[in-house]
PDB file of N, CA and C in Angstrom:
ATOM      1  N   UNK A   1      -4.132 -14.569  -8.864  1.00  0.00           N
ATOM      2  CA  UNK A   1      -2.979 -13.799  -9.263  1.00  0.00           C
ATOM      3  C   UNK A   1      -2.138 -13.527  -8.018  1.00  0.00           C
ATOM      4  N   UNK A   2      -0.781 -13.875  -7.921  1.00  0.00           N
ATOM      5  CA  UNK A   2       0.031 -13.687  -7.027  1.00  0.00           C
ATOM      6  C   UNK A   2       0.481 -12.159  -7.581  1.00  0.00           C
ATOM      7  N   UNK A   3       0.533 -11.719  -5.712  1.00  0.00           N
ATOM      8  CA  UNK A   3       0.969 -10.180  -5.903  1.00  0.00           C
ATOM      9  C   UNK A   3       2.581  -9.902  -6.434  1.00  0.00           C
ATOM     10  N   UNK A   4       3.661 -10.938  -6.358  1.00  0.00           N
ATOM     11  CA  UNK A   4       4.668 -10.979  -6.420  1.00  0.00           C
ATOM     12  C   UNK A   4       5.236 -11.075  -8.113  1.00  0.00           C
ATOM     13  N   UNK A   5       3.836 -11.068  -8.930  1.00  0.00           N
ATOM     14  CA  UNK A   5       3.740 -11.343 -10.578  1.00  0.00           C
ATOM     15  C   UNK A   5       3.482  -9.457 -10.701  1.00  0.00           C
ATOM     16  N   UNK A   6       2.627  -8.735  -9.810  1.00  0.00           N
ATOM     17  CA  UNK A   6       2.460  -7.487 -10.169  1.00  0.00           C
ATOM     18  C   UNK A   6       3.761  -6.531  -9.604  1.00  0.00           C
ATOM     19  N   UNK A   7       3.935  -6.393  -8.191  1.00  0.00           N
ATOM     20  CA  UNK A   7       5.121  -6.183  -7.568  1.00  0.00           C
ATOM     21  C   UNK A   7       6.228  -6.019  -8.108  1.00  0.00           C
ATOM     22  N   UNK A   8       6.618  -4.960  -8.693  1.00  0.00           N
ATOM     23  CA  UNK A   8       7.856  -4.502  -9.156  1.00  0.00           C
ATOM     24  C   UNK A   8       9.311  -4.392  -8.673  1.00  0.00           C
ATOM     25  N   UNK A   9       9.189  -3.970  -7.462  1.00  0.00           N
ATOM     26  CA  UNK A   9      10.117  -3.985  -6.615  1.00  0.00           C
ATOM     27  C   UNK A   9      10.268  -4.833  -5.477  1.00  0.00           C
ATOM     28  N   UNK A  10      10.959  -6.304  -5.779  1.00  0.00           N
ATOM     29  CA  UNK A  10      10.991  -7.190  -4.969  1.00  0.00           C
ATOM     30  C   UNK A  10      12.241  -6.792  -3.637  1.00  0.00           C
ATOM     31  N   UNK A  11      12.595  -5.966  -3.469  1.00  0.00           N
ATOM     32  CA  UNK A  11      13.711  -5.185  -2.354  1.00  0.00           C
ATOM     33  C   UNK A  11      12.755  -4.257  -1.679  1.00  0.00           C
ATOM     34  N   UNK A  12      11.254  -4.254  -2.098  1.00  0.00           N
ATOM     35  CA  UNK A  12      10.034  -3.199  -1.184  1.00  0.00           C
ATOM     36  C   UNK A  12      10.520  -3.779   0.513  1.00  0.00           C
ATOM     37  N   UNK A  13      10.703  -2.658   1.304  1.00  0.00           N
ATOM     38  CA  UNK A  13      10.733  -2.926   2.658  1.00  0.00           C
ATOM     39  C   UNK A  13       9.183  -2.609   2.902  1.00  0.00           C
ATOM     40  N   UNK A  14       8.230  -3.515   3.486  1.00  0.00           N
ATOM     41  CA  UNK A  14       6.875  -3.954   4.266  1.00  0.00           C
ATOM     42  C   UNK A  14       6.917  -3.373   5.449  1.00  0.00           C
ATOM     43  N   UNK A  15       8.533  -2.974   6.389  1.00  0.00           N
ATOM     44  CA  UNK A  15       8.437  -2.434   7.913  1.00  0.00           C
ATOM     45  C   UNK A  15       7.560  -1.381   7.831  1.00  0.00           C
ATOM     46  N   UNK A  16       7.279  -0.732   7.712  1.00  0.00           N
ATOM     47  CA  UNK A  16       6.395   0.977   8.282  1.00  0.00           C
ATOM     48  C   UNK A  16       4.920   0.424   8.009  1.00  0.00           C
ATOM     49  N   UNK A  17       4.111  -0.761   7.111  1.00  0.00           N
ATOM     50  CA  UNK A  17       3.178  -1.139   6.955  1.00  0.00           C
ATOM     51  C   UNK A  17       2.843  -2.226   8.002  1.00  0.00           C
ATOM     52  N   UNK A  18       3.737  -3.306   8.367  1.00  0.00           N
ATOM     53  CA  UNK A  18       4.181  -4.269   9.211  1.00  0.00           C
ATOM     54  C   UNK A  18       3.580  -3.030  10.777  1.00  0.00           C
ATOM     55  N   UNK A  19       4.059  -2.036  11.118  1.00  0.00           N
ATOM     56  CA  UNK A  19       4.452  -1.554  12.090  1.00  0.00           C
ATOM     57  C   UNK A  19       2.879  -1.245  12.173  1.00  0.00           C
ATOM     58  N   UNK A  20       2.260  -0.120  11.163  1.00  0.00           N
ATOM     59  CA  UNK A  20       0.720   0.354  10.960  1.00  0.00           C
ATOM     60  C   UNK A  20       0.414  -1.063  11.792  1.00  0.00           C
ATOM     61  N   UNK A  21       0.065  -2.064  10.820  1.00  0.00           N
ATOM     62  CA  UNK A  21      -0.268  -3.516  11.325  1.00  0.00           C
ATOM     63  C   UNK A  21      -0.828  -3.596  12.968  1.00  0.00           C
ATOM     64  N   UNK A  22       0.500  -3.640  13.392  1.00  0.00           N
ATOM     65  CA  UNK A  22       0.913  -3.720  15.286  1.00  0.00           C
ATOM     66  C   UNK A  22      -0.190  -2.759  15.836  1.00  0.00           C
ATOM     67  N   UNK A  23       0.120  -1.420  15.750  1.00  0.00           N
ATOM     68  CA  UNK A  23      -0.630  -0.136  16.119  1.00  0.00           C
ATOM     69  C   UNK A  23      -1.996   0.039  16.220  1.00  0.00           C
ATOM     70  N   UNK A  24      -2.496  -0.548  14.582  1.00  0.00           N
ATOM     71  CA  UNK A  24      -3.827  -0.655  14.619  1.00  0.00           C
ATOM     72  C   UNK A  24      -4.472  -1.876  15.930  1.00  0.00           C
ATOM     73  N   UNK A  25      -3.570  -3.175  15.531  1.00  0.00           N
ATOM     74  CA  UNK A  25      -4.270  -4.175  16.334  1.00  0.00           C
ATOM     75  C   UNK A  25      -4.175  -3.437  17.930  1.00  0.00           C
ATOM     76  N   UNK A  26      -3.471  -2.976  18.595  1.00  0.00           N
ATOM     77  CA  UNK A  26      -2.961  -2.460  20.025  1.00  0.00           C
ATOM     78  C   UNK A  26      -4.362  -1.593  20.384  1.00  0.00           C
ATOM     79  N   UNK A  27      -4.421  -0.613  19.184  1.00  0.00           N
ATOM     80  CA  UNK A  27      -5.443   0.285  18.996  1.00  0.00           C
ATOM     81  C   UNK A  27      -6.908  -0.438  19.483  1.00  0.00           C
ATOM     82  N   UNK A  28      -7.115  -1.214  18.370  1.00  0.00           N
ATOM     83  CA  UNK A  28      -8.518  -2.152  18.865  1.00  0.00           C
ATOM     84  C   UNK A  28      -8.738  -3.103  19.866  1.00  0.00           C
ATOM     85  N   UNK A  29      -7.345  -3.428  20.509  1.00  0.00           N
ATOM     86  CA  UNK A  29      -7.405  -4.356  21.637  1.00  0.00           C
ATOM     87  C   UNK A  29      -7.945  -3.238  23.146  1.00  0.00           C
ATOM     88  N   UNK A  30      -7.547  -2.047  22.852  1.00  0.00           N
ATOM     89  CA  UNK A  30      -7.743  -1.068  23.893  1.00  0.00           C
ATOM     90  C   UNK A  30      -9.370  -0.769  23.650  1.00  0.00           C
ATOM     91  N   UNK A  31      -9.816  -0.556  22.989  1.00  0.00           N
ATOM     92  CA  UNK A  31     -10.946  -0.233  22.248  1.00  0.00           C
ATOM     93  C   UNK A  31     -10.492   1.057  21.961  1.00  0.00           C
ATOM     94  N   UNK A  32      -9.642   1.586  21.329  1.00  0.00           N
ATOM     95  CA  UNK A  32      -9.344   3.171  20.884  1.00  0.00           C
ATOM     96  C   UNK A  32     -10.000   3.317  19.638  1.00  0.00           C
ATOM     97  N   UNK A  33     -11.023   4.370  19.379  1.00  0.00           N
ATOM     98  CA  UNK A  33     -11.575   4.724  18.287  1.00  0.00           C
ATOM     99  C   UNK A  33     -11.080   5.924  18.042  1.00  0.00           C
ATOM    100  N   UNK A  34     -10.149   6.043  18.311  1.00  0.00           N
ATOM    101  CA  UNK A  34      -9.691   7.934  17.701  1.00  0.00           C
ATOM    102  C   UNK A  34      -9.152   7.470  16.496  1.00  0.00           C
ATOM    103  N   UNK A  35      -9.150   8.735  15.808  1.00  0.00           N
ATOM    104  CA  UNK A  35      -8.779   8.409  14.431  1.00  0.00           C
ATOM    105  C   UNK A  35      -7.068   8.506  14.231  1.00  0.00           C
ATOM    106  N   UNK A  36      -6.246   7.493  13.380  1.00  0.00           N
ATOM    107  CA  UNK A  36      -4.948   7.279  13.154  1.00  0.00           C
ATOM    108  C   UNK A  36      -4.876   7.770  11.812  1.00  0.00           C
ATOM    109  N   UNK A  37      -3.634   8.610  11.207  1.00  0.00           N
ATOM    110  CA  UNK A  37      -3.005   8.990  10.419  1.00  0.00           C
ATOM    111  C   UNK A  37      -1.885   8.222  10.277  1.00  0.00           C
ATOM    112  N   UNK A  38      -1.602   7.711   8.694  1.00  0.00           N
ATOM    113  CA  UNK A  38      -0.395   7.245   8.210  1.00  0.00           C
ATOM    114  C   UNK A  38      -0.281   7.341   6.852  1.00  0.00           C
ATOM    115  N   UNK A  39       0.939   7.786   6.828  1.00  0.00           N
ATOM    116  CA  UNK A  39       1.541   8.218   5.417  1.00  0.00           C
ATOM    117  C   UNK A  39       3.073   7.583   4.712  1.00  0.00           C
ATOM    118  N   UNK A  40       2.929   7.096   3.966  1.00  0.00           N
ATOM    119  CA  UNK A  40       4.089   6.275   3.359  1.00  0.00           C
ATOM    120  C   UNK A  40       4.512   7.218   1.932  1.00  0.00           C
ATOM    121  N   UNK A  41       5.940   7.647   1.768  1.00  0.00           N
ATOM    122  CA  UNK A  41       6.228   7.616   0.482  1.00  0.00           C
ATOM    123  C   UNK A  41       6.993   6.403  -0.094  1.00  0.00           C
ATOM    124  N   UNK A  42       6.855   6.538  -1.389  1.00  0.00           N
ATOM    125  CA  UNK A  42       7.161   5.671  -2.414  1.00  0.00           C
ATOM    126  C   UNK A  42       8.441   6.130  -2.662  1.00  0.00           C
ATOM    127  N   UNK A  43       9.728   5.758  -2.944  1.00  0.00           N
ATOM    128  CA  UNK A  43      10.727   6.265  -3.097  1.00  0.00           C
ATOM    129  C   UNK A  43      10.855   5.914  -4.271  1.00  0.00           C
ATOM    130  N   UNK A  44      10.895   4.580  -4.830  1.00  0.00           N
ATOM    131  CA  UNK A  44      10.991   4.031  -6.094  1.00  0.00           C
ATOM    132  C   UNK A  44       9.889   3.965  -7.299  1.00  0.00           C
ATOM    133  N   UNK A  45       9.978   4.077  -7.876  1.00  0.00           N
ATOM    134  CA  UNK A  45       9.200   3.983  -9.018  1.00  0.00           C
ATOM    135  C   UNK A  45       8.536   2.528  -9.606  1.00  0.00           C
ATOM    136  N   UNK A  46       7.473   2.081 -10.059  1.00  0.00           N
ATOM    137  CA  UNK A  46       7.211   0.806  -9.808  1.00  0.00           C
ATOM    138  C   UNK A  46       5.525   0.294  -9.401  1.00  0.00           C
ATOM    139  N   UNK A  47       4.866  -0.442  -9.218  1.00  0.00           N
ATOM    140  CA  UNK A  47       3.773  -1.106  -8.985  1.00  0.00           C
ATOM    141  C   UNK A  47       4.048  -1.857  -7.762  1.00  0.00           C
ATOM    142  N   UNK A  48       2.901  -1.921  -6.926  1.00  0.00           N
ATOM    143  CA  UNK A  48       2.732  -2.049  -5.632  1.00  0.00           C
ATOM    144  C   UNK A  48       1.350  -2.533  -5.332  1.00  0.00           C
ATOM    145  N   UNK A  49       1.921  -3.811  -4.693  1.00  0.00           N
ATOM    146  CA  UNK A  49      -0.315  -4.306  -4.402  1.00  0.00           C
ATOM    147  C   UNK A  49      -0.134  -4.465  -2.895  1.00  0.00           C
ATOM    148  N   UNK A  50      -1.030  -3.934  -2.434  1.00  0.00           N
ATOM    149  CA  UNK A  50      -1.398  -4.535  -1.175  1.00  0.00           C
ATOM    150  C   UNK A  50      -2.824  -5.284  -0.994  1.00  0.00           C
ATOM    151  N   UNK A  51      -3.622  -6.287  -0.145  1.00  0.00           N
ATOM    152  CA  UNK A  51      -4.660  -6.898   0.160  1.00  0.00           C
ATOM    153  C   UNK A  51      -4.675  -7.174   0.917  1.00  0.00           C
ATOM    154  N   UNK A  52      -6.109  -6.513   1.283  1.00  0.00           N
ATOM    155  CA  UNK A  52      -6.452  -7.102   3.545  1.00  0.00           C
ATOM    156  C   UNK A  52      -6.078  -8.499   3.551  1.00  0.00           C
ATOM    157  N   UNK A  53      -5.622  -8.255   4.850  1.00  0.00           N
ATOM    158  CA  UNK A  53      -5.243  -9.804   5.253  1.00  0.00           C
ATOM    159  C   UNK A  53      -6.857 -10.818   5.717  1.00  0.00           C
ATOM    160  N   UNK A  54      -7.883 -10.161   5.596  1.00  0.00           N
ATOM    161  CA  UNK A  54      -8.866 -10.697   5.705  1.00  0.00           C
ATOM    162  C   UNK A  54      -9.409 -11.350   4.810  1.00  0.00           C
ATOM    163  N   UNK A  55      -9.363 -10.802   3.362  1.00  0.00           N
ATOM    164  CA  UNK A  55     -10.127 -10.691   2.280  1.00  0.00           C
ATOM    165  C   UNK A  55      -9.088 -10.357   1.350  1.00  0.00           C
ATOM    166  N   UNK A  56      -8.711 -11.544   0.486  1.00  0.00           N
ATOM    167  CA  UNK A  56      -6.853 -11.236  -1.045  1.00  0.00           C
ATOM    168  C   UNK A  56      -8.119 -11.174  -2.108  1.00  0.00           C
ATOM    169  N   UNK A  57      -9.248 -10.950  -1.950  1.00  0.00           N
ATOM    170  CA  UNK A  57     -10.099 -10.551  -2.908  1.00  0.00           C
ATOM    171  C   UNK A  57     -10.024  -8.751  -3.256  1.00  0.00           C
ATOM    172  N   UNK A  58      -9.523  -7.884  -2.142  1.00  0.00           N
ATOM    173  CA  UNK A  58      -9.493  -6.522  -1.736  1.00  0.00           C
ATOM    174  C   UNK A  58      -8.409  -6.248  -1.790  1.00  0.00           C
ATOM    175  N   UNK A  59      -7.855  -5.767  -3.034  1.00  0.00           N
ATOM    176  CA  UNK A  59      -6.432  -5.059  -3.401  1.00  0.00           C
ATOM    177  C   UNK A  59      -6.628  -3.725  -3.769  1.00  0.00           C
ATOM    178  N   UNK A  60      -5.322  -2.946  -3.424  1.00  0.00           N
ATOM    179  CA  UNK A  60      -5.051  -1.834  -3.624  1.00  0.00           C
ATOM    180  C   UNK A  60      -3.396  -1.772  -4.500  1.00  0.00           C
ATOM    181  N   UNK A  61      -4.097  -1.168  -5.613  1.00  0.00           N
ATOM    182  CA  UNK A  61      -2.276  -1.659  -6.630  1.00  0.00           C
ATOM    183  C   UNK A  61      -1.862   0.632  -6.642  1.00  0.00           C
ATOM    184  N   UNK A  62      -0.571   0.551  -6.255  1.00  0.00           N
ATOM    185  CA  UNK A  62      -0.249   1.582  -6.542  1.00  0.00           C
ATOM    186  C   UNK A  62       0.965   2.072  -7.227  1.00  0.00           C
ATOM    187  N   UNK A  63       0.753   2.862  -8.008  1.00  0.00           N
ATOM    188  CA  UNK A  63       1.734   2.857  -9.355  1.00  0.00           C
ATOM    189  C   UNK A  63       2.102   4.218  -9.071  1.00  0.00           C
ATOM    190  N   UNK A  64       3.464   4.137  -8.945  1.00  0.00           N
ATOM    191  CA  UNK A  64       4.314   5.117  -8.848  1.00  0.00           C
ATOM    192  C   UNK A  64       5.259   5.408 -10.184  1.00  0.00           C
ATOM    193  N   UNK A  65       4.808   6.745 -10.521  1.00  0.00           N
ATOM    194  CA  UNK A  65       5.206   7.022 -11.712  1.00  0.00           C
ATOM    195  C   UNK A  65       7.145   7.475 -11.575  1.00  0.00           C
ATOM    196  N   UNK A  66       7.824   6.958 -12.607  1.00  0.00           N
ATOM    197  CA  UNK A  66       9.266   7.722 -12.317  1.00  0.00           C
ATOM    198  C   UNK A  66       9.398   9.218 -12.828  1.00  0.00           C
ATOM    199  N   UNK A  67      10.296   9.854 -13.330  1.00  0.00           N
ATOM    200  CA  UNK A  67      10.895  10.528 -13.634  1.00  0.00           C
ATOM    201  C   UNK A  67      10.538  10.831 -15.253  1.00  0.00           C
ATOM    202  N   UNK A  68       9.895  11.620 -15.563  1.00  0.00           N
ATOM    203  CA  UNK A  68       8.931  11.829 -17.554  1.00  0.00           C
ATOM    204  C   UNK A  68       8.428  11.127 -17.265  1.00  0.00           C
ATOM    205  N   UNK A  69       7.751  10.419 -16.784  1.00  0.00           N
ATOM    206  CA  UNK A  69       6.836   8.835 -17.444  1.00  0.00           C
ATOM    207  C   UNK A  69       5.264   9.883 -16.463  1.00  0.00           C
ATOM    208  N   UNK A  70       4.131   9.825 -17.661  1.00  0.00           N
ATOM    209  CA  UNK A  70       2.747  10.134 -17.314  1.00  0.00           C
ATOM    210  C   UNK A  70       1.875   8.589 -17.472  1.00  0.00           C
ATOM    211  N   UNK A  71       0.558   9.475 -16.458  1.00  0.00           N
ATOM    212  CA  UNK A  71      -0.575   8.304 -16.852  1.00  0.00           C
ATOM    213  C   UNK A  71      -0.688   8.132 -18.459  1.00  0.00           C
ATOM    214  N   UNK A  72      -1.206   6.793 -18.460  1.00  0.00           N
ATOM    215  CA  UNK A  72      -2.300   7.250 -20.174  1.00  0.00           C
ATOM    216  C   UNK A  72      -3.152   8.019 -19.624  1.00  0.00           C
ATOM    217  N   UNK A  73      -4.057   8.236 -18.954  1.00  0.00           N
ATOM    218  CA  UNK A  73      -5.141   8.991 -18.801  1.00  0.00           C
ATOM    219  C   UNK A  73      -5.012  10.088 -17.590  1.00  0.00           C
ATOM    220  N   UNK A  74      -4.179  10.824 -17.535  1.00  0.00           N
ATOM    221  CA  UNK A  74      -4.122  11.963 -16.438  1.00  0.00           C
ATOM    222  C   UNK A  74      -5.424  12.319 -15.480  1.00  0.00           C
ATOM    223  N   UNK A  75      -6.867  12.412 -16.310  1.00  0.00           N
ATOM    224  CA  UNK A  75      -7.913  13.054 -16.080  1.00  0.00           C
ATOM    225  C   UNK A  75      -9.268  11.373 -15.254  1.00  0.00           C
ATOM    226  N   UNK A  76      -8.258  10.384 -15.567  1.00  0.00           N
ATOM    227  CA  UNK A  76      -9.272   9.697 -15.106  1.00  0.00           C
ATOM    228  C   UNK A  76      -9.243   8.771 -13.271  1.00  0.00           C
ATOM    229  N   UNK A  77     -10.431   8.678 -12.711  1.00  0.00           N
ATOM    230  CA  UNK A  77      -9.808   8.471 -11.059  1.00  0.00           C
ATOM    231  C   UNK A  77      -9.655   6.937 -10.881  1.00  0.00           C
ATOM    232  N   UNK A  78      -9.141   6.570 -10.621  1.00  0.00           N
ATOM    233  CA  UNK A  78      -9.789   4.926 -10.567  1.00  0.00           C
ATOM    234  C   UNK A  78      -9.221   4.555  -9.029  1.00  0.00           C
TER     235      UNK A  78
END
């Protein structure tokens, strides 16, 4: 399954994830084990996959709800 079939928003800017990317690698080239914080909002509403670049077996799909629109299942974690 191509992510670009789930991916809702084909105008998604990748820079601030692209950038994480850089940081982390810089991070492990130093051997820095302190712990990194990063936080992205979603501005748009829409479905979103990401998968390690190691392993496109390991996705993370995130669904950003708009404006009225609920889960079907509010109560469940997945």
């Amino acid at each position: 399954m191509k992510d670009s079939v789930i991916n809702s928003n084909e105008e998604f800017d990748y820079g601030a994830f692209l950038t994480l990317e850089t940081e982390m690698r810089i991070k492990i080239s130093k051997s820095d084990l302190t712990p990194s914080l990063f936080a992205f909002t979603f501005n748009h509403a829409g479905n979103y996959v990401f998968h390690d670049h190691t392993n496109s077996q390991k996705i993370m799909i995130v669904t950003v709800k708009g404006v009225g629109e609920e889960c079907t299942d509010p109560d469940r974690y997945v």
